[in-house]
C-alpha atoms as a PDB file:
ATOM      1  CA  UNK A   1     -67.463  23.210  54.517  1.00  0.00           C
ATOM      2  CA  UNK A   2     -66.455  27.066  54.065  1.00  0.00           C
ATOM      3  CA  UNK A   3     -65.223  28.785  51.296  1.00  0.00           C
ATOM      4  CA  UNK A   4     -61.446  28.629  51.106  1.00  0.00           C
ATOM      5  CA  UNK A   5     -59.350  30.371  48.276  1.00  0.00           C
ATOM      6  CA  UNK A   6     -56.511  28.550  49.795  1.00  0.00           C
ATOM      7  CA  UNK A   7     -53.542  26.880  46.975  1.00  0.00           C
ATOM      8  CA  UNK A   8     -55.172  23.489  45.005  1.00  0.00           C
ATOM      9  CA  UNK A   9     -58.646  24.635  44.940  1.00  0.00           C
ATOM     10  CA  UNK A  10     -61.350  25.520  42.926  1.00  0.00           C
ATOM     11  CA  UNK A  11     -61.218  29.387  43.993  1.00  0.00           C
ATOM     12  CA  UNK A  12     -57.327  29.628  44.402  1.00  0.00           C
ATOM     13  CA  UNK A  13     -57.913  28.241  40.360  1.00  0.00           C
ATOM     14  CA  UNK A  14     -59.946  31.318  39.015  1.00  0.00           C
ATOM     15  CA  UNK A  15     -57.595  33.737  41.065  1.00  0.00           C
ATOM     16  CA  UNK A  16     -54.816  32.540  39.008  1.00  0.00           C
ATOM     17  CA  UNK A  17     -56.714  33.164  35.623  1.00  0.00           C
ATOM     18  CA  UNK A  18     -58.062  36.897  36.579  1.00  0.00           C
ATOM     19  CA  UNK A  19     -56.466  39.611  34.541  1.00  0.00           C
ATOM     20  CA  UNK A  20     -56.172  40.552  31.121  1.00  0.00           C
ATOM     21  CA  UNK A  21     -56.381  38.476  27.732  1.00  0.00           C
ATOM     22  CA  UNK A  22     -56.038  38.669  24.242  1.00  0.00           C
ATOM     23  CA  UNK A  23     -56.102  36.006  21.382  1.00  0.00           C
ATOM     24  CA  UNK A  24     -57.314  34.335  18.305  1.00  0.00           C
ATOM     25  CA  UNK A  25     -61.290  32.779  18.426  1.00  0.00           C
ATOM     26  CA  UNK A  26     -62.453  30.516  15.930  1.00  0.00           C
ATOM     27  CA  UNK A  27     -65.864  29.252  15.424  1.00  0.00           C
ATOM     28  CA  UNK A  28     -67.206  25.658  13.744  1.00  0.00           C
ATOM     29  CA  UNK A  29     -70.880  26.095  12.312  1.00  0.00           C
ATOM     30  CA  UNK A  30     -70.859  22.390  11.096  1.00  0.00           C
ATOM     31  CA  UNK A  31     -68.383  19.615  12.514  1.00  0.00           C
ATOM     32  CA  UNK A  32     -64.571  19.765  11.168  1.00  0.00           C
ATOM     33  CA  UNK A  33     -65.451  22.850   9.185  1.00  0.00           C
ATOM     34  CA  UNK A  34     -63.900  26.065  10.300  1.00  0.00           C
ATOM     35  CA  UNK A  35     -66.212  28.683   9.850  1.00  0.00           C
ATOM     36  CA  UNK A  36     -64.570  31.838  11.363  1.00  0.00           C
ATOM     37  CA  UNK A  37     -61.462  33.065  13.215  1.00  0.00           C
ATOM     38  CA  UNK A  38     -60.778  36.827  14.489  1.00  0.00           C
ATOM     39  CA  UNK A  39     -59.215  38.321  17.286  1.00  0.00           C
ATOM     40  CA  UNK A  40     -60.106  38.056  21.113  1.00  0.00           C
ATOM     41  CA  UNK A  41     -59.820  40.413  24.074  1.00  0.00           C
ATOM     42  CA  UNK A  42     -60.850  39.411  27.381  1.00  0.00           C
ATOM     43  CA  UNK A  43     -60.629  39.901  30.933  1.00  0.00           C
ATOM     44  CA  UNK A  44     -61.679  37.942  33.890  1.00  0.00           C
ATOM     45  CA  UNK A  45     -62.381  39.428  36.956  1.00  0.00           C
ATOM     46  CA  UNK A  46     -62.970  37.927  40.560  1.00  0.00           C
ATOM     47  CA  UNK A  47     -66.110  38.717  41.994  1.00  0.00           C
ATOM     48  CA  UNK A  48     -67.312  38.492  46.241  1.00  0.00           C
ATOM     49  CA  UNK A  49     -63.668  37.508  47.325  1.00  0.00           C
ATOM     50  CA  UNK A  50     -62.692  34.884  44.648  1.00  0.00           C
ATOM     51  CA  UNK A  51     -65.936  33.015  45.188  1.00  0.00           C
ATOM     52  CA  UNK A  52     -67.042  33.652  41.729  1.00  0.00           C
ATOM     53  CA  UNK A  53     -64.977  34.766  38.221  1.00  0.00           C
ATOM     54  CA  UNK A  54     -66.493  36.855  35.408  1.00  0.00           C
ATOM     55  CA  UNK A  55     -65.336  36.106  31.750  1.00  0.00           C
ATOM     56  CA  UNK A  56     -65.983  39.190  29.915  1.00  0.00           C
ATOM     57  CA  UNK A  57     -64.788  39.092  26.047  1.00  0.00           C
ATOM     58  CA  UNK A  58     -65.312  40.580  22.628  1.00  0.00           C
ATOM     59  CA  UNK A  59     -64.549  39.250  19.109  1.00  0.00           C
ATOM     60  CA  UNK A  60     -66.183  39.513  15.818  1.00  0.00           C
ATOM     61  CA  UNK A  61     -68.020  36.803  13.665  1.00  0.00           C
ATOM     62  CA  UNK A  62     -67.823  37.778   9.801  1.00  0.00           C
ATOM     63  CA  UNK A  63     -66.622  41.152  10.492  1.00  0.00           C
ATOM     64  CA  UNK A  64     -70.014  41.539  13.111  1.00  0.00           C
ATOM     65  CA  UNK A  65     -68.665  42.427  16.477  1.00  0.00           C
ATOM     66  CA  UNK A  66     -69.588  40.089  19.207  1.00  0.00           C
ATOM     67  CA  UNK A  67     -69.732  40.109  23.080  1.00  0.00           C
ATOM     68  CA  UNK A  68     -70.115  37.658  25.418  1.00  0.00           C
ATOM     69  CA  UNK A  69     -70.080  36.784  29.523  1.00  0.00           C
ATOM     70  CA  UNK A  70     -68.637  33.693  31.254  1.00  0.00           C
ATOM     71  CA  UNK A  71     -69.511  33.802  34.988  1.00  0.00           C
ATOM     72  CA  UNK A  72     -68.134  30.720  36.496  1.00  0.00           C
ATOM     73  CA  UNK A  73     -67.894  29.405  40.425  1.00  0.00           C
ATOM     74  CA  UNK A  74     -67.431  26.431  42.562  1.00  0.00           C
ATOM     75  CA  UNK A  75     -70.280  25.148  44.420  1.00  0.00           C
ATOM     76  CA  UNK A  76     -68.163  23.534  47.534  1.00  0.00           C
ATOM     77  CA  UNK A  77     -71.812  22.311  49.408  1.00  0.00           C
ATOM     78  CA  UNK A  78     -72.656  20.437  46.060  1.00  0.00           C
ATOM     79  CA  UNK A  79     -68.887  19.480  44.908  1.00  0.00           C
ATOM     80  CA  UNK A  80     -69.386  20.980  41.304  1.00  0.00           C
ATOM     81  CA  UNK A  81     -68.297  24.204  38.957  1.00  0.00           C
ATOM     82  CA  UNK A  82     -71.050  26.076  38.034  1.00  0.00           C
ATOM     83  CA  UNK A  83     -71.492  28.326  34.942  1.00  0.00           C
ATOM     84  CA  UNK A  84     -73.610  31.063  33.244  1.00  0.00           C
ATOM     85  CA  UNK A  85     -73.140  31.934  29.935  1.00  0.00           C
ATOM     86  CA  UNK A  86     -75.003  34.957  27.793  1.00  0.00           C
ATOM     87  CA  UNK A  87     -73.692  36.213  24.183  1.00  0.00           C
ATOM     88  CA  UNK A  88     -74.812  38.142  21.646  1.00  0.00           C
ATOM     89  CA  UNK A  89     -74.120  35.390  19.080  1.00  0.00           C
ATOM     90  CA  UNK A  90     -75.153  31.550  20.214  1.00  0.00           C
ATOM     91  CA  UNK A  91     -77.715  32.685  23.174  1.00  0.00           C
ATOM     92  CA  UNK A  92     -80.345  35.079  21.589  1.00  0.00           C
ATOM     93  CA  UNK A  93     -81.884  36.309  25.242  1.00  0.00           C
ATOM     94  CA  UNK A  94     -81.308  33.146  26.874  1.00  0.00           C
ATOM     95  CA  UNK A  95     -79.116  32.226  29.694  1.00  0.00           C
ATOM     96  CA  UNK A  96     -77.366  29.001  29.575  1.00  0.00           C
ATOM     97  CA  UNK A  97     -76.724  27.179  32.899  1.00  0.00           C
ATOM     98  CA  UNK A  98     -74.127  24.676  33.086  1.00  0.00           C
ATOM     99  CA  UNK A  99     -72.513  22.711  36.074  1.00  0.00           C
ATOM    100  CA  UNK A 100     -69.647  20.107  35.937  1.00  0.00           C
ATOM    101  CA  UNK A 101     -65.875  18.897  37.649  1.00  0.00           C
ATOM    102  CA  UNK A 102     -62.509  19.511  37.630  1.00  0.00           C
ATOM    103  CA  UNK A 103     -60.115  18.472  34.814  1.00  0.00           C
ATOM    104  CA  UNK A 104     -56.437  18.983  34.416  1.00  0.00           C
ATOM    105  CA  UNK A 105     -55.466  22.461  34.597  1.00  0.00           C
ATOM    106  CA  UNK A 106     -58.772  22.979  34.835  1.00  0.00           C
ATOM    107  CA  UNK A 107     -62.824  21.928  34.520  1.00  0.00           C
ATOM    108  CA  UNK A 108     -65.392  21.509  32.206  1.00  0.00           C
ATOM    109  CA  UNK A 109     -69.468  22.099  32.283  1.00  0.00           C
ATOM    110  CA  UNK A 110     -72.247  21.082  30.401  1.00  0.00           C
ATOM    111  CA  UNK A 111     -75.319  22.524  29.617  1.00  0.00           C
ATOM    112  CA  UNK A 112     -78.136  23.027  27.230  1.00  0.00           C
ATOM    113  CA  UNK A 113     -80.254  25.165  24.904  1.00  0.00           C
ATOM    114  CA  UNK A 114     -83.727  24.763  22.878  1.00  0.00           C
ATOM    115  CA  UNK A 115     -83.349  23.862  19.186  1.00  0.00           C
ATOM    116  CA  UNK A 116     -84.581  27.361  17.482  1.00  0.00           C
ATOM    117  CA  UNK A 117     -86.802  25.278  15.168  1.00  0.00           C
ATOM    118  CA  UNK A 118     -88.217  23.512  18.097  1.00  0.00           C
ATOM    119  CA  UNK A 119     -86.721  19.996  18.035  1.00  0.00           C
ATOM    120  CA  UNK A 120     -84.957  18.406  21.402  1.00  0.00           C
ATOM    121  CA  UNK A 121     -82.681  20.728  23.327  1.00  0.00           C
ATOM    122  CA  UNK A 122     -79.039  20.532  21.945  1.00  0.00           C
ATOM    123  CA  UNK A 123     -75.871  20.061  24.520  1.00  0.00           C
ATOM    124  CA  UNK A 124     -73.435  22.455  25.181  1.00  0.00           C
ATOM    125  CA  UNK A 125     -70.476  21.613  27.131  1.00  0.00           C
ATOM    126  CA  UNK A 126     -67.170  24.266  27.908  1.00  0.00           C
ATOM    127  CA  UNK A 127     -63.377  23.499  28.736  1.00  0.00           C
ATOM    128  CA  UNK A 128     -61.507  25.772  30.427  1.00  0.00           C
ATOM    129  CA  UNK A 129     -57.770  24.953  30.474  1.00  0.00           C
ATOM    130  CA  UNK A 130     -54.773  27.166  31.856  1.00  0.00           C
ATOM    131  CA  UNK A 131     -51.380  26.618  31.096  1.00  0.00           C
ATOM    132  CA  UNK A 132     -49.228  29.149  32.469  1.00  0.00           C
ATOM    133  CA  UNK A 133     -49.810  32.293  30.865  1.00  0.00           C
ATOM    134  CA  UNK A 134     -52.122  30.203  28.323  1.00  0.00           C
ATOM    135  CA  UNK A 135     -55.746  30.009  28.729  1.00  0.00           C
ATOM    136  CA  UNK A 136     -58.271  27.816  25.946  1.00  0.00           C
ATOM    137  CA  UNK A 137     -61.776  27.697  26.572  1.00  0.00           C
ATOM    138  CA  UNK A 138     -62.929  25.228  24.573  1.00  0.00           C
ATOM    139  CA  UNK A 139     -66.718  24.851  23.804  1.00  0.00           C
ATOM    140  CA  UNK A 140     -68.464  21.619  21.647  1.00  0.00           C
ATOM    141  CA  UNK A 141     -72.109  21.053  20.455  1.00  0.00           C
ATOM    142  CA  UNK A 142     -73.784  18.009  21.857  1.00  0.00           C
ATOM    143  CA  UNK A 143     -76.732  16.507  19.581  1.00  0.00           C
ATOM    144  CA  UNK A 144     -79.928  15.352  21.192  1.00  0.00           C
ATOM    145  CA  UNK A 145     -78.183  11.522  20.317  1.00  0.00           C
ATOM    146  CA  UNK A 146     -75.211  12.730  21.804  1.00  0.00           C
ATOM    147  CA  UNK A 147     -72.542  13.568  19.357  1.00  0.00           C
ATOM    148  CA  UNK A 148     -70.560  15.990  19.944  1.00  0.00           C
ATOM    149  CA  UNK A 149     -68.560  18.347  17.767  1.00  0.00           C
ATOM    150  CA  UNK A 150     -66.209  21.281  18.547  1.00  0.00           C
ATOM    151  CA  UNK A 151     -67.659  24.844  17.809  1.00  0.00           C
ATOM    152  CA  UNK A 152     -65.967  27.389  19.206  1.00  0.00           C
ATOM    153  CA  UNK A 153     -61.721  28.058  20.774  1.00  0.00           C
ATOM    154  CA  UNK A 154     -60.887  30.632  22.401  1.00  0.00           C
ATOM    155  CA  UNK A 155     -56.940  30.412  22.500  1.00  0.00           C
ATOM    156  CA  UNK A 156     -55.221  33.872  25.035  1.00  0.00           C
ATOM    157  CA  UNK A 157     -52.244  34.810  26.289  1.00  0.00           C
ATOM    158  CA  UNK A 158     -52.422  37.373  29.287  1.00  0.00           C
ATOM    159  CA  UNK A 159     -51.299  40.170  28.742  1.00  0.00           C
ATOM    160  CA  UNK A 160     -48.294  41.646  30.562  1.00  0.00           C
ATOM    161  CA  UNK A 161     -49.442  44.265  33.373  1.00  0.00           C
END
């Protein structure tokens, strides 16, 4: 199979969300308990002709700006997205990996990261949904038993060239 950024696929997807964002992010620190909300500005840019997309956003968290990076791709040997995801907030220095499938107006990945205090890795699993000029990106804690609780939303609208 080659790489095709032909209409209904994976790649043609990202090129319709690359441009620029802006919008409200809100953050859950314990399950149904907002914790934060502040403004969003992102942009997402294709990389090596539309095979890949790079999330690139900033927000704050308690006044405390915050940065993070999204890169995201289709792995068309393997049939599955695959994801990268480094902050300044949830990561520390690590890099999350995360691969999943397509979804409705979108996909969603899963991944993990170690438990600071050095219990079981935790889950970590990301929606991306666009709706016309609407994008959400979506993210929930897993527990080690599986539970799973929303803790961040990232809700844009693009913003007009």
């Amino acid at each position: 199979m080659t790489f095709s950024n032909s209409i209904n696929t994976p790649h043609h997807f990202f090129a319709r969300m690359a441009g620029n964002w802006r919008g409200i992010s809100k953050l859950w620190l314990e399950p149904g308990k907002l914790a934060d909300e502040s403004q969003v500005v992102a942009t997402i840019q294709l990389l090596l002709e539309g095979r890949f997309a790079l999330y690139l956003y900033q927000s704050s968290i308690e006044g405390e700006p915050q940065h993070g990076m999204f890169t995201f791709g289709y792995n068309i040997t393997l049939e599955q997205y695959e994801a990268s995801w480094v902050d300044s907030f949830h990561n520390s220095t690590g890099i999350m990996f995360c691969v999943g499938a397509e979804r409705e107006n979108g996909f969603s990945v899963t991944g993990s990261y170690p438990d600071p205090s050095g219990g079981p890795d935790w889950g970590w699993r990301t929606e991306v949904e666009l709706i016309d000029d609407e994008l959400t990106i979506t993210a929930y804690n897993i527990t080690p038993e599986g539970e799973e609780a929303k803790a961040t939303e990232a809700i844009l609208t693009r913003l007009k060239k």
